[in-house]
N, C-alpha and C. Protein backbone atom coordinates (compact mmCIF):
# COMPACT_ATOMS: atom_id res chain seq x y z
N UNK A 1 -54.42 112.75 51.68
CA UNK A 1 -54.64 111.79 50.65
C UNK A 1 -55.24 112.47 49.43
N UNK A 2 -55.95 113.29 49.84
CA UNK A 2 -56.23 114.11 48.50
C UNK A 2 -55.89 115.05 48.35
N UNK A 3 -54.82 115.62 48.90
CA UNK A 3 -54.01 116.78 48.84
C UNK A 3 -53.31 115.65 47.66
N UNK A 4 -52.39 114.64 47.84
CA UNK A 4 -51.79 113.73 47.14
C UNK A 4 -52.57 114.18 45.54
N UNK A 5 -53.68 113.71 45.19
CA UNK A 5 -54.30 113.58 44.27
C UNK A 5 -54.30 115.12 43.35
N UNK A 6 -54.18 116.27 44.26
CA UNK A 6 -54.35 117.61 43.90
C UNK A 6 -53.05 118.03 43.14
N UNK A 7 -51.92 117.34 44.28
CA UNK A 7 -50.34 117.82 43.75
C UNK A 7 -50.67 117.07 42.35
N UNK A 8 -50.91 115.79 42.33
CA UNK A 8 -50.18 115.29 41.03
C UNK A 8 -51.08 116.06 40.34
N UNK A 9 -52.35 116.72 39.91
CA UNK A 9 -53.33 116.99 38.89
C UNK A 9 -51.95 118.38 38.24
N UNK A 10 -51.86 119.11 39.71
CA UNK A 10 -51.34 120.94 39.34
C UNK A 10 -49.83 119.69 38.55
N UNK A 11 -49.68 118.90 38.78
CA UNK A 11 -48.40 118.74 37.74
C UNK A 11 -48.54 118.56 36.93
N UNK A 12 -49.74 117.39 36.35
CA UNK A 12 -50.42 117.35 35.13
C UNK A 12 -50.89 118.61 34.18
N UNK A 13 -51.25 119.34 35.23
CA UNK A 13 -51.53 120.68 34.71
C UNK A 13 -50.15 121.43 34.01
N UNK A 14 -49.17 121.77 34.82
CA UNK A 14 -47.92 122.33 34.37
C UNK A 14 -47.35 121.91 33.64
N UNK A 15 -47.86 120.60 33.19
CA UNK A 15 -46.64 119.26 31.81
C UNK A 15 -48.12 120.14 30.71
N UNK A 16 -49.09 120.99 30.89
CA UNK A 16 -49.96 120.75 29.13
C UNK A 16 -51.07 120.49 29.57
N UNK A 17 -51.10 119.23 30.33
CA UNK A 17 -52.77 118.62 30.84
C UNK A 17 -54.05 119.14 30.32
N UNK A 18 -55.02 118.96 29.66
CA UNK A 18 -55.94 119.58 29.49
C UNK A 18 -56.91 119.25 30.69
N UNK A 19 -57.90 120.00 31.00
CA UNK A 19 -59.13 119.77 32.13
C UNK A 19 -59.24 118.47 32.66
N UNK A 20 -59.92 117.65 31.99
CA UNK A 20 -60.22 116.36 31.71
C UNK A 20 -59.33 115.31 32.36
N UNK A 21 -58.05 115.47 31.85
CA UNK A 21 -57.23 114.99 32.25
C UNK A 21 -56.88 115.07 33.59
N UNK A 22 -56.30 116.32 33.83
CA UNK A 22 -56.24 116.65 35.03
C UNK A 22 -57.60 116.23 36.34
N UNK A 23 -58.69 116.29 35.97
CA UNK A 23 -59.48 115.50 36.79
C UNK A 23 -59.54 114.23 36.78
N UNK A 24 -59.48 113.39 35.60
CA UNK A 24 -58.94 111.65 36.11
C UNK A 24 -57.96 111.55 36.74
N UNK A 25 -56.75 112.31 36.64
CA UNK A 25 -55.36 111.99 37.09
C UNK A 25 -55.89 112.58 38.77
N UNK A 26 -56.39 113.49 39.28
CA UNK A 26 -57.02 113.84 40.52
C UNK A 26 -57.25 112.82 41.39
N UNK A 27 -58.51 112.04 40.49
CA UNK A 27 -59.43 111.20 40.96
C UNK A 27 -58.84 109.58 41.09
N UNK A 28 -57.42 109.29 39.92
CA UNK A 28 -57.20 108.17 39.92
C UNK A 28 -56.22 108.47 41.14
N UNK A 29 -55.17 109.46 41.81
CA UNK A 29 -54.28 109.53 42.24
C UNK A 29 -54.73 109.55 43.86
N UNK A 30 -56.07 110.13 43.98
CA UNK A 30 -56.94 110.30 45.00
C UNK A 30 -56.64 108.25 45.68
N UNK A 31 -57.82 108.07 44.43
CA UNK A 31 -58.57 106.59 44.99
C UNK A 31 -57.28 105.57 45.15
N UNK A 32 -55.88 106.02 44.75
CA UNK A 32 -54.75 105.04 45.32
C UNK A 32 -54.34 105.40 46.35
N UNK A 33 -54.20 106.30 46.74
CA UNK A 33 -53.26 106.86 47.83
C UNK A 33 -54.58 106.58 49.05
N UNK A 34 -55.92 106.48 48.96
CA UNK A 34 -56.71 106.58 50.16
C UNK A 34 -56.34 104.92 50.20
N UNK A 35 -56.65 104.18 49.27
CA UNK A 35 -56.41 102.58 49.22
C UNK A 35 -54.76 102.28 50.01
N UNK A 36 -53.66 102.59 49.83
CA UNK A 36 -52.65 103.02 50.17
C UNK A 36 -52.35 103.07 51.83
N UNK A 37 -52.80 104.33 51.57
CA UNK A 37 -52.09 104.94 52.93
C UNK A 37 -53.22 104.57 54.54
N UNK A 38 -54.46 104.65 53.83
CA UNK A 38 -55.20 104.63 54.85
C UNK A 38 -55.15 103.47 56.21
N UNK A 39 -54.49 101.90 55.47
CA UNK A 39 -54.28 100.93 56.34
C UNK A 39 -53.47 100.88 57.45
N UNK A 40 -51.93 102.24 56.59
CA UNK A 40 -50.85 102.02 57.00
C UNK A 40 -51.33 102.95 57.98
N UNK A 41 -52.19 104.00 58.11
CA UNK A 41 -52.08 105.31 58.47
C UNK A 41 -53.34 104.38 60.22
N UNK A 42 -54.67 103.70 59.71
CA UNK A 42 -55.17 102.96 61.18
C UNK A 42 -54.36 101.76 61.67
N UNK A 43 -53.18 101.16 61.38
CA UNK A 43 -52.70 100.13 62.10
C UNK A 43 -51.47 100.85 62.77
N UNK A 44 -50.99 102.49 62.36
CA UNK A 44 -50.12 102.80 63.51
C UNK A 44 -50.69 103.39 64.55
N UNK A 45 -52.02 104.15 64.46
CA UNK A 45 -53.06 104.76 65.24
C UNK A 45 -53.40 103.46 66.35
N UNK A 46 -53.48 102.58 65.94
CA UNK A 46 -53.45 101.59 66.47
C UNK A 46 -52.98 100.69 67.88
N UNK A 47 -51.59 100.89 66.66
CA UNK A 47 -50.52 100.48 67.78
C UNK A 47 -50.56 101.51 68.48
N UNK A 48 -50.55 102.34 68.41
CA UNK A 48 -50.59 103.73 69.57
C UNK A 48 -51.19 102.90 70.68
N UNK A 49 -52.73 103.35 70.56
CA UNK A 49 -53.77 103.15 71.41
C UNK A 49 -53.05 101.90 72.28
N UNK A 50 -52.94 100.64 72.00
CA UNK A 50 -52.70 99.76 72.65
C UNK A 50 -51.14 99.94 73.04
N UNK A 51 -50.18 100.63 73.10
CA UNK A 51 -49.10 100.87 73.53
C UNK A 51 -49.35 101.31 74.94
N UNK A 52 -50.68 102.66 74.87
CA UNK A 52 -50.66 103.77 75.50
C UNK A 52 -51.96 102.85 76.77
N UNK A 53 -50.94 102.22 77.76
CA UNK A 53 -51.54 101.54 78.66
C UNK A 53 -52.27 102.28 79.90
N UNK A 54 -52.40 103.86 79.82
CA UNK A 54 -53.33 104.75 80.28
C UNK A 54 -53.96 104.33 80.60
N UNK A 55 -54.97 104.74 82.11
CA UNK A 55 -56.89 104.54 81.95
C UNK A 55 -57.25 105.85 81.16
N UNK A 56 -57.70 105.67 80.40
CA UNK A 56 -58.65 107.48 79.93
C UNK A 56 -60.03 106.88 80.46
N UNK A 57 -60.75 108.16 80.38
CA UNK A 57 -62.50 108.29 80.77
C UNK A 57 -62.36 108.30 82.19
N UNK A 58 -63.75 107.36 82.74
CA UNK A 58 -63.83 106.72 83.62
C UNK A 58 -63.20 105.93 84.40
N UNK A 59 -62.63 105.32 83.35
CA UNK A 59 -61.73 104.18 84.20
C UNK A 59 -60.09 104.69 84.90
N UNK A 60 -59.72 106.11 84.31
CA UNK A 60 -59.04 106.86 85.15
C UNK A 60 -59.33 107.23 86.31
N UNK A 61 -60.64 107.38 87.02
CA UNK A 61 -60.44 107.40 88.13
C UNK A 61 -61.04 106.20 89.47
N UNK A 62 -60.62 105.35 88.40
CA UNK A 62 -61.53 104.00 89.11
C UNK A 62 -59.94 104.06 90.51
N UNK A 63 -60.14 103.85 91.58
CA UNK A 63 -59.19 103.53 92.87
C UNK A 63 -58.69 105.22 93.06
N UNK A 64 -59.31 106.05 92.67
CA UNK A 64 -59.01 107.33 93.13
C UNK A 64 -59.63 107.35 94.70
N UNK A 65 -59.05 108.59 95.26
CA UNK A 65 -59.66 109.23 96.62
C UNK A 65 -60.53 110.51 96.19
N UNK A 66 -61.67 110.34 96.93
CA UNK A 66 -62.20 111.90 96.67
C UNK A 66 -62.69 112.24 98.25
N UNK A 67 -63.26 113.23 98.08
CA UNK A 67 -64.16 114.34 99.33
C UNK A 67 -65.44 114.34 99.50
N UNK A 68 -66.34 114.12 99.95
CA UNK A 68 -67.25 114.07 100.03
C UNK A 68 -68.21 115.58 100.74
N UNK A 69 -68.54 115.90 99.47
CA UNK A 69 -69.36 117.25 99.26
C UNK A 69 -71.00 117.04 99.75
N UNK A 70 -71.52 117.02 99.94
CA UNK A 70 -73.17 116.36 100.28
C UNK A 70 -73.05 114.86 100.39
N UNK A 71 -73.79 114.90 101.57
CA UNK A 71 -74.10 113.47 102.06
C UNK A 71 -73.93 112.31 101.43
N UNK A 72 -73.41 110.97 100.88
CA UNK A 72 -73.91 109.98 100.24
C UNK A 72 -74.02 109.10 100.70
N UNK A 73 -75.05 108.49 100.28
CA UNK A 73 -75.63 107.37 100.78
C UNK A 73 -76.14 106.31 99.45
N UNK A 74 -77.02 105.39 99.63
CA UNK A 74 -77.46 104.52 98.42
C UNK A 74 -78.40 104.97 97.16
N UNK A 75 -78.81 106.14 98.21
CA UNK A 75 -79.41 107.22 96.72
C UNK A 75 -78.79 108.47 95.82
N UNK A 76 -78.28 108.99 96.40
CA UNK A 76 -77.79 110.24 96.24
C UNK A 76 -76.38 110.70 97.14
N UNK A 77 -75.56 111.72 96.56
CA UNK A 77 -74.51 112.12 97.36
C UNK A 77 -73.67 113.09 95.92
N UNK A 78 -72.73 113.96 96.30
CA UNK A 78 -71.77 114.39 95.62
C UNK A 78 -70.48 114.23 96.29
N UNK A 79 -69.54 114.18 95.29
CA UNK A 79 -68.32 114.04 95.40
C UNK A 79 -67.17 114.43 94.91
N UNK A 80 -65.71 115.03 95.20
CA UNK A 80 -64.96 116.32 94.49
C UNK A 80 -63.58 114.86 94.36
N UNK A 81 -63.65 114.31 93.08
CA UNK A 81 -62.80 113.44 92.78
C UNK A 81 -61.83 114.27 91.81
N UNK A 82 -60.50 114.29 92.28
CA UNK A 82 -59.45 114.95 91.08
C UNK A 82 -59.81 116.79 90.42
N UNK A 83 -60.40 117.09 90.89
CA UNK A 83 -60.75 118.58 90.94
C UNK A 83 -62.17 118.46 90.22
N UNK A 84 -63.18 117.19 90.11
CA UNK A 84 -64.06 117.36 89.56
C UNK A 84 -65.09 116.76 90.44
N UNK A 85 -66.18 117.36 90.02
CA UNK A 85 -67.41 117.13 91.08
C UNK A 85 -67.99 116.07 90.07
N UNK A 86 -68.47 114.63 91.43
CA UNK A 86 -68.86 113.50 90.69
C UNK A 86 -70.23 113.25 91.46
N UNK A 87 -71.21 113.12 90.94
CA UNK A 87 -72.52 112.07 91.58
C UNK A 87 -71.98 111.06 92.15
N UNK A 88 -72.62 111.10 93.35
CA UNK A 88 -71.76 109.06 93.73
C UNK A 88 -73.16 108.85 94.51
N UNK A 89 -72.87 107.03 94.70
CA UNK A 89 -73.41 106.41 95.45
C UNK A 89 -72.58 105.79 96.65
N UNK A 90 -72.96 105.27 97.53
CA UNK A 90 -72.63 104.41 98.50
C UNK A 90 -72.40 103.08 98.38
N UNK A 91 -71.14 102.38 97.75
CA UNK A 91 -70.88 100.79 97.41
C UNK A 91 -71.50 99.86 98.28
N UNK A 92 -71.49 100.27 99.56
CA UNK A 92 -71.93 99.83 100.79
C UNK A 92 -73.10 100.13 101.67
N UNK A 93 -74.36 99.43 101.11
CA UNK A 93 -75.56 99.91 101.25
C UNK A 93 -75.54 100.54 102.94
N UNK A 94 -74.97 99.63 103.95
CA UNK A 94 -74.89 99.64 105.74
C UNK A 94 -74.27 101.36 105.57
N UNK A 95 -73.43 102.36 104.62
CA UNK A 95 -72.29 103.08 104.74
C UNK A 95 -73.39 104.61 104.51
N UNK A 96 -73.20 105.25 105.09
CA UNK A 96 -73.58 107.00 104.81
C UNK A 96 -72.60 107.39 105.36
N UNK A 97 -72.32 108.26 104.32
CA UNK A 97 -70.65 109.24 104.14
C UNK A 97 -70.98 110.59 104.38
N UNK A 98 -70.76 111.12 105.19
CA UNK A 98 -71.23 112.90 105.67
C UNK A 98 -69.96 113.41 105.24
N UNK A 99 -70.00 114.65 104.61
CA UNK A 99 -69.73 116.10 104.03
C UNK A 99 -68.00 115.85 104.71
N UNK A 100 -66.53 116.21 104.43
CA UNK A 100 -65.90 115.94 104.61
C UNK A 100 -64.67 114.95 105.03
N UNK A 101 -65.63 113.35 104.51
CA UNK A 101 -64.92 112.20 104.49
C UNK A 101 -64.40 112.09 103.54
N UNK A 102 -63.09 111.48 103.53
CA UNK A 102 -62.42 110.87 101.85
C UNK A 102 -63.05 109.50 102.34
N UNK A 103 -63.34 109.40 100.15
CA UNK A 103 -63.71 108.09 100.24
C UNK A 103 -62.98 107.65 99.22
N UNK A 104 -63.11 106.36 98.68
CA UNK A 104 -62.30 105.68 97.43
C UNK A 104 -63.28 105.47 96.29
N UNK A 105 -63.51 105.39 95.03
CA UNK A 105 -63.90 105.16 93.82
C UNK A 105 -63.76 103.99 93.72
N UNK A 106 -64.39 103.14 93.77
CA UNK A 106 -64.33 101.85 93.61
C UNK A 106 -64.91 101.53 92.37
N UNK A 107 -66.31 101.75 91.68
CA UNK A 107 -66.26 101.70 90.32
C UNK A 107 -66.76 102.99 89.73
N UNK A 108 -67.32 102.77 88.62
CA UNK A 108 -67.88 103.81 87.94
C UNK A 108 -68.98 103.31 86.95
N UNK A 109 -70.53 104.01 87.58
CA UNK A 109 -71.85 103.23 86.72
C UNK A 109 -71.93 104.57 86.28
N UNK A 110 -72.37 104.53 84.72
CA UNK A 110 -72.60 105.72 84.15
C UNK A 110 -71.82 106.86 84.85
N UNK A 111 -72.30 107.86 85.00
CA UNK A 111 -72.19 109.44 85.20
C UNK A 111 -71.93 109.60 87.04
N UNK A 112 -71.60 108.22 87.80
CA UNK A 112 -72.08 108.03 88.81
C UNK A 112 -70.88 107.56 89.48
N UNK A 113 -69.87 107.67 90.58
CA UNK A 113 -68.97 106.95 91.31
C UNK A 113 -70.04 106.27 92.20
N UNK A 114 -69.14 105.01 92.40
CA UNK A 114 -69.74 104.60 93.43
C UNK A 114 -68.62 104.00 94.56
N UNK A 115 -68.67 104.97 95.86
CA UNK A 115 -67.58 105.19 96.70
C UNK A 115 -67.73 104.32 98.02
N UNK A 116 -66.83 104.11 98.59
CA UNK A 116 -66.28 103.37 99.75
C UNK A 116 -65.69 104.36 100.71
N UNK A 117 -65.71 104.39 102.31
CA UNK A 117 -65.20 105.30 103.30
C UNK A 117 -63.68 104.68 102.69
N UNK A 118 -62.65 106.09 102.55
CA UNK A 118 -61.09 105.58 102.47
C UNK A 118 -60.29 105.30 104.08
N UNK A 119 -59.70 104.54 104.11
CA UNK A 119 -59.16 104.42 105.63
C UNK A 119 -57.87 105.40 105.54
């Protein structure tokens, strides 16, 4: 958008333009093209996003399977979800998950899975 504003000045410049000029013509060519383009430029960004029916973050691995790396239980536990090591809890207060169970991702609190034994 202000590359926009730059081309038209160096043309202003090449027709004669004196300084002056060439910086209003900058600045006016600038403040249309951001007015302009910028709406057209967040309502296709837009449509993207809501096209792109993905989970990203967290919510990608919400109903995943993982491994269970250290114990978990209702306090503490680790867990190797999708090649990444996750903090988890135990969804199921009655449930302690020992070191080589798959379990399921059922949600995701903060920085934290919180897993279910997978059948």
């Amino acid at each position: 958008m202000l590359s926009t504003g730059a081309f038209a000045a160096a043309i202003a410049a090449a027709l004669g333009a004196g300084v002056p000029v060439q910086a209003a013509v900058f600045a006016i060519v600038s403040a249309l093209s951001l007015v302009a383009v910028r709406p057209v430029i967040r309502r296709h960004r837009q449509s993207r996003l809501e096209a792109d029916e993905t989970p990203m973050g967290v919510e990608a691995i919400s109903g995943s399977t993982g491994l269970v790396l250290e114990q978990v239980d209702t306090d503490h536990g680790l867990v190797k979800i999708e090649g990444e090591l996750w903090t988890a809890r135990s969804y199921d207060a009655t449930q302690v998950l020992e070191p080589g169970e798959r379990v399921r991702v059922i949600e995701v609190k903060g920085a934290t899975a919180m897993v279910w034994r997978d059948i």
